[in-house]
Protein backbone atom coordinates (compact mmCIF):
# COMPACT_ATOMS: atom_id res chain seq x y z
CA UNK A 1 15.36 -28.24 -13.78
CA UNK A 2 18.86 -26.39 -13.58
CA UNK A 3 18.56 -25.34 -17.03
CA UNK A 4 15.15 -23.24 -16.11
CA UNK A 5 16.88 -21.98 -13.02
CA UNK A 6 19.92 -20.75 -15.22
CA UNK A 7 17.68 -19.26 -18.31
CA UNK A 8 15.57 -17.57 -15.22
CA UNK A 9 18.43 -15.89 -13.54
CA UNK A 10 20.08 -15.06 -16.66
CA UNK A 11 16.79 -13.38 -17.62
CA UNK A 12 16.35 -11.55 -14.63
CA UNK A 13 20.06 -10.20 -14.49
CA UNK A 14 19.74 -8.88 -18.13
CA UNK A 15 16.82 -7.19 -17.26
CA UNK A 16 17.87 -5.97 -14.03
CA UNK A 17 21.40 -4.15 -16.37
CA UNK A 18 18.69 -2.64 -18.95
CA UNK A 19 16.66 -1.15 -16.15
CA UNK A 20 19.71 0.54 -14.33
CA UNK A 21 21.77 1.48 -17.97
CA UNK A 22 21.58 5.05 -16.61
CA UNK A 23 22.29 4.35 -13.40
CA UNK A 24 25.12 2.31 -13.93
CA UNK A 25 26.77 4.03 -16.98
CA UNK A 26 25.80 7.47 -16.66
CA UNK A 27 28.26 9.45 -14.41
CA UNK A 28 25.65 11.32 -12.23
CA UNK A 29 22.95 8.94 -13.39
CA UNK A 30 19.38 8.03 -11.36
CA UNK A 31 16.35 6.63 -11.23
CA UNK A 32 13.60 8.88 -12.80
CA UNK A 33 11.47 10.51 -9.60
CA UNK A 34 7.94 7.86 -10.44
CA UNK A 35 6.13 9.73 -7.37
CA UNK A 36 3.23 12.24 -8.82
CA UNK A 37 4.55 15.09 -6.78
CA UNK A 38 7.76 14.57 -9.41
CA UNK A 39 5.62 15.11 -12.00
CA UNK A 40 5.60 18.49 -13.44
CA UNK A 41 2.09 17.91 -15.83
CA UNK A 42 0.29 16.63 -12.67
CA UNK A 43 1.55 19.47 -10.56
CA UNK A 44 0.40 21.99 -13.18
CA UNK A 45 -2.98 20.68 -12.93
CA UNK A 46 -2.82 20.74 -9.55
CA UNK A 47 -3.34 16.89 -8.90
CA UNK A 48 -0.96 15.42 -6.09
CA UNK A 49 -0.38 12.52 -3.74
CA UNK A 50 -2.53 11.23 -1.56
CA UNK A 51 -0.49 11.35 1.43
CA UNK A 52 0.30 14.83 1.23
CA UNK A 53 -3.14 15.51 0.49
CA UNK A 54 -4.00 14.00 3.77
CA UNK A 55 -1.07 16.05 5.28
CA UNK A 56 -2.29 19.49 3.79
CA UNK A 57 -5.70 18.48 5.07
CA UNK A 58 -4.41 17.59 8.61
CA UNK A 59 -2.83 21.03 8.92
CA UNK A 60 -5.71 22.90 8.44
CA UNK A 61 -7.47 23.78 11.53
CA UNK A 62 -10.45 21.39 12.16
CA UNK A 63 -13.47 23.13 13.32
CA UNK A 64 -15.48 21.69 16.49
CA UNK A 65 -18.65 20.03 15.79
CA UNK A 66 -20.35 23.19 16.81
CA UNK A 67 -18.61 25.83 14.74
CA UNK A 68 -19.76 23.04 11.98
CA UNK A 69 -23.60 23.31 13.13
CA UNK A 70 -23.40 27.07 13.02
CA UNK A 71 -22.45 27.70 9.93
CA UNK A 72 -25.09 25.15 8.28
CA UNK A 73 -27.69 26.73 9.75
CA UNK A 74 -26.68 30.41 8.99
């Protein structure tokens, strides 16, 4: 049982070392931005996160359910 425990954590601390090689040995080094908005391809095409999606949309003026009515109808 202490043997598993041992190969597990020794397992998990290698990987945790190849995961961070640029942030630990890399003078400057960080973790790569993984949000869309970080991506440059996505932002070209004009595809972004959800939340600021939601935030864009938020600051929009909302119209009242008449202004909605009127315009349907014209």
């Amino acid at each position: 049982m202490l043997d598993t425990i041992l190969i597990t954590l020794l397992i998990v601390a290698i990987c945790v070392l190849l995961l961070g090689v640029k942030v630990f040995f890399v003078k400057g080094g960080k973790f790569p931005n993984m949000h869309v908005s970080g991506n440059k391809a996505l932002r070209d095409k004009g595809i972004g996160c959800v939340q600021s999606q939601d935030r864009e949309a938020r600051r929009k003026r909302s119209f009242s359910l008449e202004e909605v009515e009127k315009s349907l109808h014209n």
